[in-house]
Protein backbone atom coordinates (compact mmCIF):
# COMPACT_ATOMS: atom_id res chain seq x y z
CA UNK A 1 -10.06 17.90 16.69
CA UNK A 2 -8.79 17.13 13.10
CA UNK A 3 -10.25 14.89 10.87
CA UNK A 4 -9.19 11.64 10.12
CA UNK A 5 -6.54 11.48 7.10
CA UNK A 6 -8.63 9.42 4.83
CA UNK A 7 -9.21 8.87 1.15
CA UNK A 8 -13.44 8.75 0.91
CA UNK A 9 -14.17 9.03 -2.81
CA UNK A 10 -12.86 6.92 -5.58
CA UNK A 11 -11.30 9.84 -7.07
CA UNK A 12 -9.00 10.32 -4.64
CA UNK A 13 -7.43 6.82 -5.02
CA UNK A 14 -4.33 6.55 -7.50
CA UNK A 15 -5.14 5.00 -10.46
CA UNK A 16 -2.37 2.61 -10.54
CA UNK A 17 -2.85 1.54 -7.42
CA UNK A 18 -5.41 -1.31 -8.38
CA UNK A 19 -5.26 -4.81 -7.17
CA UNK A 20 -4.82 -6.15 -10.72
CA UNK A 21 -1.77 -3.72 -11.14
CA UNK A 22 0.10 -5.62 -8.70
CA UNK A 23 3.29 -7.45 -9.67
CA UNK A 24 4.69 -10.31 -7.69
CA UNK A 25 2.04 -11.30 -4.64
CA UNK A 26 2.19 -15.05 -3.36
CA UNK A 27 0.11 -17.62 -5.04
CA UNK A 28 -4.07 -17.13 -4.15
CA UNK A 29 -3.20 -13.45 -2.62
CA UNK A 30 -4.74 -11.08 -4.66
CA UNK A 31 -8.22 -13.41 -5.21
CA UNK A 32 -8.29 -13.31 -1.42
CA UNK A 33 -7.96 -9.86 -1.19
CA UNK A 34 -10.58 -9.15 -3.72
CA UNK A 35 -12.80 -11.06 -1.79
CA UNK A 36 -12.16 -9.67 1.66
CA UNK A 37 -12.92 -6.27 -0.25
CA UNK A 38 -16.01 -6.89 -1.99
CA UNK A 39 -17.56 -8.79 1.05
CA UNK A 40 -17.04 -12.64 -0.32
CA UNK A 41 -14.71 -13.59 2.82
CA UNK A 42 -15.30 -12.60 6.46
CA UNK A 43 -11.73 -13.30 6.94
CA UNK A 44 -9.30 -9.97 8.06
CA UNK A 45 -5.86 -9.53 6.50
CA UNK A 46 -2.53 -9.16 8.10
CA UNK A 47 -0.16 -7.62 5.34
CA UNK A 48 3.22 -8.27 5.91
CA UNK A 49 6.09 -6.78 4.27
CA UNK A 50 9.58 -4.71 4.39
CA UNK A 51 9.47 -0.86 3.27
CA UNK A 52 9.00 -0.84 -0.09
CA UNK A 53 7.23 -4.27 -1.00
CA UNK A 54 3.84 -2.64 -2.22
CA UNK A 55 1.41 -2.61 0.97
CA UNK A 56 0.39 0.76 0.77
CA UNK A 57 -0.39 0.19 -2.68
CA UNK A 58 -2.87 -3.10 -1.30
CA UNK A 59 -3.88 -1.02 1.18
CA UNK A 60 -5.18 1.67 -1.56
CA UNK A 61 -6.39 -1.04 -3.69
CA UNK A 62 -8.54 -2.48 -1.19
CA UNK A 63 -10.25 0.56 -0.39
CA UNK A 64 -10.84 1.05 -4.18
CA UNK A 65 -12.38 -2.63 -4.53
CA UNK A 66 -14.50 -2.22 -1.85
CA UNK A 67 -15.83 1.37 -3.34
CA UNK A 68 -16.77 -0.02 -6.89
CA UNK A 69 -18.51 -3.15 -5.10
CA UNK A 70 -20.33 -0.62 -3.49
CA UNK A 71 -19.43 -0.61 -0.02
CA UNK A 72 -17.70 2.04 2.39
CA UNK A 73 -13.99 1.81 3.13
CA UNK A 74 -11.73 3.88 4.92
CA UNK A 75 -7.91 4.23 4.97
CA UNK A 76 -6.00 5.02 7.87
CA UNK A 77 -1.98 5.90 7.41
CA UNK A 78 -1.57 5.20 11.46
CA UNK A 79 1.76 7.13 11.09
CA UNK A 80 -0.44 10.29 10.79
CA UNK A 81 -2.08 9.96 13.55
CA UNK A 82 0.02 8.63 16.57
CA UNK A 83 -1.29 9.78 19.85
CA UNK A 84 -4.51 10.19 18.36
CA UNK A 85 -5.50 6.79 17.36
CA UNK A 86 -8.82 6.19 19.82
CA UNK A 87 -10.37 9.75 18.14
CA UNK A 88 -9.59 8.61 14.63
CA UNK A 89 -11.06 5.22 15.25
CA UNK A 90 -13.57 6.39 16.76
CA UNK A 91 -17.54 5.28 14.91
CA UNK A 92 -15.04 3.61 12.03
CA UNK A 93 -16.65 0.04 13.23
CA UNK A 94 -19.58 1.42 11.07
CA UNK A 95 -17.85 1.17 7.97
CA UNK A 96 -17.67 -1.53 5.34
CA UNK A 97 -14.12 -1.95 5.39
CA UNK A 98 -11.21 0.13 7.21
CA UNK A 99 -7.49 -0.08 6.42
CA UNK A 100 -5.11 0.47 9.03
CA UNK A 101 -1.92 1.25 7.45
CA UNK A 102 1.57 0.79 8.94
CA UNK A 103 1.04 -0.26 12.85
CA UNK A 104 4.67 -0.07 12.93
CA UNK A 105 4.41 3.80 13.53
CA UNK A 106 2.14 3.04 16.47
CA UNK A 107 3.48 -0.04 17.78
CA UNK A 108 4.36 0.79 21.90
CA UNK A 109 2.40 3.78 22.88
CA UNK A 110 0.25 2.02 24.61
CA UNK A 111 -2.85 4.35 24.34
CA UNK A 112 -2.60 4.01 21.03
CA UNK A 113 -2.62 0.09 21.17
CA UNK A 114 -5.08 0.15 23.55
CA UNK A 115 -7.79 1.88 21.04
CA UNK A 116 -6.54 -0.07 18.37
CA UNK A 117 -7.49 -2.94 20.57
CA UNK A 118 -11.06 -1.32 21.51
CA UNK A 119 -11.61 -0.89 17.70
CA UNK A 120 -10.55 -4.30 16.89
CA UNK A 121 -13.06 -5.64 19.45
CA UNK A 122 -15.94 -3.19 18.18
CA UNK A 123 -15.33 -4.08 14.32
CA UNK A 124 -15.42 -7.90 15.40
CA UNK A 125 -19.25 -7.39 16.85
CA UNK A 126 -20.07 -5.32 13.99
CA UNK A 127 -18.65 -7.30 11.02
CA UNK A 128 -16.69 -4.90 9.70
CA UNK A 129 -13.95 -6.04 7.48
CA UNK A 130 -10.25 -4.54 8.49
CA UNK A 131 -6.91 -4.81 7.03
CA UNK A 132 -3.70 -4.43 8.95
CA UNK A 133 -0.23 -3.59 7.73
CA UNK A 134 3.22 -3.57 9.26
CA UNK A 135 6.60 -4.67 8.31
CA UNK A 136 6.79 -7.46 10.76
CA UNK A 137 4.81 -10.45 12.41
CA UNK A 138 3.09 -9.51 15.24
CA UNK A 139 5.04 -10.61 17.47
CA UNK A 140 8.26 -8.45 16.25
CA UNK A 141 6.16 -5.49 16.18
CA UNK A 142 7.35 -4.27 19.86
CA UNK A 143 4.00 -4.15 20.74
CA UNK A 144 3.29 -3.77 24.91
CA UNK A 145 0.24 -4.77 24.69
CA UNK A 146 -0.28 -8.83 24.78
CA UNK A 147 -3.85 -8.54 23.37
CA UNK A 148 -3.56 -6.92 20.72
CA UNK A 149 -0.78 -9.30 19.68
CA UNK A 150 -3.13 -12.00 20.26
CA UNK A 151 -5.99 -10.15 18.22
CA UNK A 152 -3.08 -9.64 15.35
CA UNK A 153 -2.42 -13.27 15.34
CA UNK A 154 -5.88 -14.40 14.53
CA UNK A 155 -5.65 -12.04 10.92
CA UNK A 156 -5.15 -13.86 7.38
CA UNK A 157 -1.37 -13.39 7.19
CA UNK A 158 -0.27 -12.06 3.68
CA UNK A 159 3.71 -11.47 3.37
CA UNK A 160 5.10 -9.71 0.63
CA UNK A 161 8.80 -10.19 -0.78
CA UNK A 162 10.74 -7.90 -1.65
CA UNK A 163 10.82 -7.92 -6.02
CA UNK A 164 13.73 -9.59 -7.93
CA UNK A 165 15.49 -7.86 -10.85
CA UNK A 166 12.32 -9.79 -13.08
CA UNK A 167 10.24 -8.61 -10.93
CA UNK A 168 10.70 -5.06 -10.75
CA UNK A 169 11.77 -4.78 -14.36
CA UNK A 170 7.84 -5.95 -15.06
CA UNK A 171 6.61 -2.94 -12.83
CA UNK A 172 8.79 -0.56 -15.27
CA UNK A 173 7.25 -2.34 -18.15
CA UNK A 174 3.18 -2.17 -16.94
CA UNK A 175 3.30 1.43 -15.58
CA UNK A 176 4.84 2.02 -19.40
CA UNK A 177 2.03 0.06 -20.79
CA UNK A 178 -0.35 1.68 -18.96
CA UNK A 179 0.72 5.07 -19.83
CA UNK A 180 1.20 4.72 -23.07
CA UNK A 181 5.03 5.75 -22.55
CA UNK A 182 7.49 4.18 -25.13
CA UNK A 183 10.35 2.69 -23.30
CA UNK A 184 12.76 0.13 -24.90
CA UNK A 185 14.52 -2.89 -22.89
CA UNK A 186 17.98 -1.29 -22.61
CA UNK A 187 16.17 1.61 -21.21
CA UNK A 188 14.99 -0.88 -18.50
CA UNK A 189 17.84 -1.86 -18.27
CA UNK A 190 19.45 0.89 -17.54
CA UNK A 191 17.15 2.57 -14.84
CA UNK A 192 17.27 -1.21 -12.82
CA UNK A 193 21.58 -0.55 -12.72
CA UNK A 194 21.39 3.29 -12.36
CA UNK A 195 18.74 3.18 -9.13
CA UNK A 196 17.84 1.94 -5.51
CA UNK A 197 15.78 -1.54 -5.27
CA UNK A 198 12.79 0.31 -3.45
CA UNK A 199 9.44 -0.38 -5.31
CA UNK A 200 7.96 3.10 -4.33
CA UNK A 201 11.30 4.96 -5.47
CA UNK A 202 11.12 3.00 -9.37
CA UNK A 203 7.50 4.13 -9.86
CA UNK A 204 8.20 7.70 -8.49
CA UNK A 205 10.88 7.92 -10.85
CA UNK A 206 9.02 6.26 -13.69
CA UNK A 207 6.24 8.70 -13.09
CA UNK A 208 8.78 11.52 -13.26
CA UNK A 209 10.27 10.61 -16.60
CA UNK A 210 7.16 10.23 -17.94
CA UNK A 211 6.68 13.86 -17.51
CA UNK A 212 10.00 14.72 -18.49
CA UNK A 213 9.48 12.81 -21.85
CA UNK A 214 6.13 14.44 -22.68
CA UNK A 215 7.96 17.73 -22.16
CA UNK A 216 11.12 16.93 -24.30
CA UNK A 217 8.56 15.17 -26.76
CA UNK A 218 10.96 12.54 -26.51
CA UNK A 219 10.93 8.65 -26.34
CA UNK A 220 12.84 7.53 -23.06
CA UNK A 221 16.26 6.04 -24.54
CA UNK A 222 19.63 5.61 -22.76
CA UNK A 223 21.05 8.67 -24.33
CA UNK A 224 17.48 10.98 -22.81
CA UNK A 225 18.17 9.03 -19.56
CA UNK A 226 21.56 10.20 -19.34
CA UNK A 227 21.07 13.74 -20.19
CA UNK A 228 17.69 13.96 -17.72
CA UNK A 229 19.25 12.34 -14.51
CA UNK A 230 22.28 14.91 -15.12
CA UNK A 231 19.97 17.16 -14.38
CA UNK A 232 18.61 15.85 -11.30
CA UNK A 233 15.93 12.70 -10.39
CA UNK A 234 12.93 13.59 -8.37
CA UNK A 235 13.41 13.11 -4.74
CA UNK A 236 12.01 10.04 -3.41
């Protein structure tokens, strides 16, 4: 039987993705998460969001709260494991906190809903904190089972927008900050009228240049992002 994909030591969770790195969650979010994390709230979370909004990167940031407050998470991508949902659940109700990530790969095989249903139950009576995400309510999941719909329902719902221009040209600037990578506003710019609107695909290719720079020895100008994307961007 193979193990389930998980991310058990702090080491293993990306650096930038850190609850206090996120741009642009509603009002009170990100306090509430904290404290769902760290053990301040018995409420559960219901993240909500389209492709692209950030949840995986709550999902790892919650798991990486939870660690340096000393408690035991786990993260589940559900997408890895469909079919095999009731064996990877299986004893997880013992943990401090486990992260279900992306029920939308899951949603209508109904063995699968029905041990995410058993595990719901079995982290209730053993007050273990979990955290759902999908890229719909509930009930526009396509869910067959009425239960677990129900169960769903009764979450903390958190929904996540999709980023402005603003918005996403503040991501560009903080993963700069962060790396110490020198990156003027044209630059930003630029990259926000030369690429997709996808969160994940700016940071991938922000990541990228980085590298790109350090190897040129080069600040990241228009004229270096020209030259560089002739070449070819990083697939994303």
């Amino acid at each position: 039987m193979s193990a389930v994909p998980q991310l058990p030591l702090a080491l293993h969770y990306p650096q930038d993705e850190r609850l206090e790195t996120f741009i642009g969650a509603p009002d009170g979010a990100l306090a509430q998460l904290r404290a769902i994390a760290v053990g301040a709230s018995p409420d559960w979370v219901y993240l909500e969001g389209a492709a692209g909004t950030g949840k995986t990167h709550q999902a790892l940031a919650m798991c990486s709260n939870a660690e340096q407050a000393g408690r035991t998470p786990t993260y589940v991508p559900l997408s890895a494991v469909v079919g095999r949902v009731r064996a990877v659940l299986e004893g997880l109700e013992q943990r401090d906190l486990v992260v279900l990530d992306g029920l939308d790969g899951v949603a209508g095989g109904r063995d699968d809903e029905v041990a995410l249903f058993d595990f719901h139950n079995r982290a209730r009576a053993a007050g273990t904190a979990v955290m759902y995400t999908a890229q719909a309510a509930p009930a526009e999941l396509g869910l067959v089972l009425p239960d677990l719909r129900s169960r769903l329902g009764q979450c903390v719902r958190v929904v996540l927008q999709a980023l402005d221009e603003e918005g996403r040209a503040a991501v560009l600037r903080d993963r700069a900050l962060r790396r110490g990578l020198s990156i003027d506003e044209a630059s930003i710019e630029w990259l926000l009228s030369h690429s997709g609107r996808e969160l994940g695909g700016l940071i991938t290719l922000m990541d990228w240049l980085d590298r790109e720079s350090l190897a040129a020895k080069r600040r990241i100008t228009v004229p270096f992002l020209r030259q560089v994307l002739e070449d070819g961007r990083p697939r994303y």
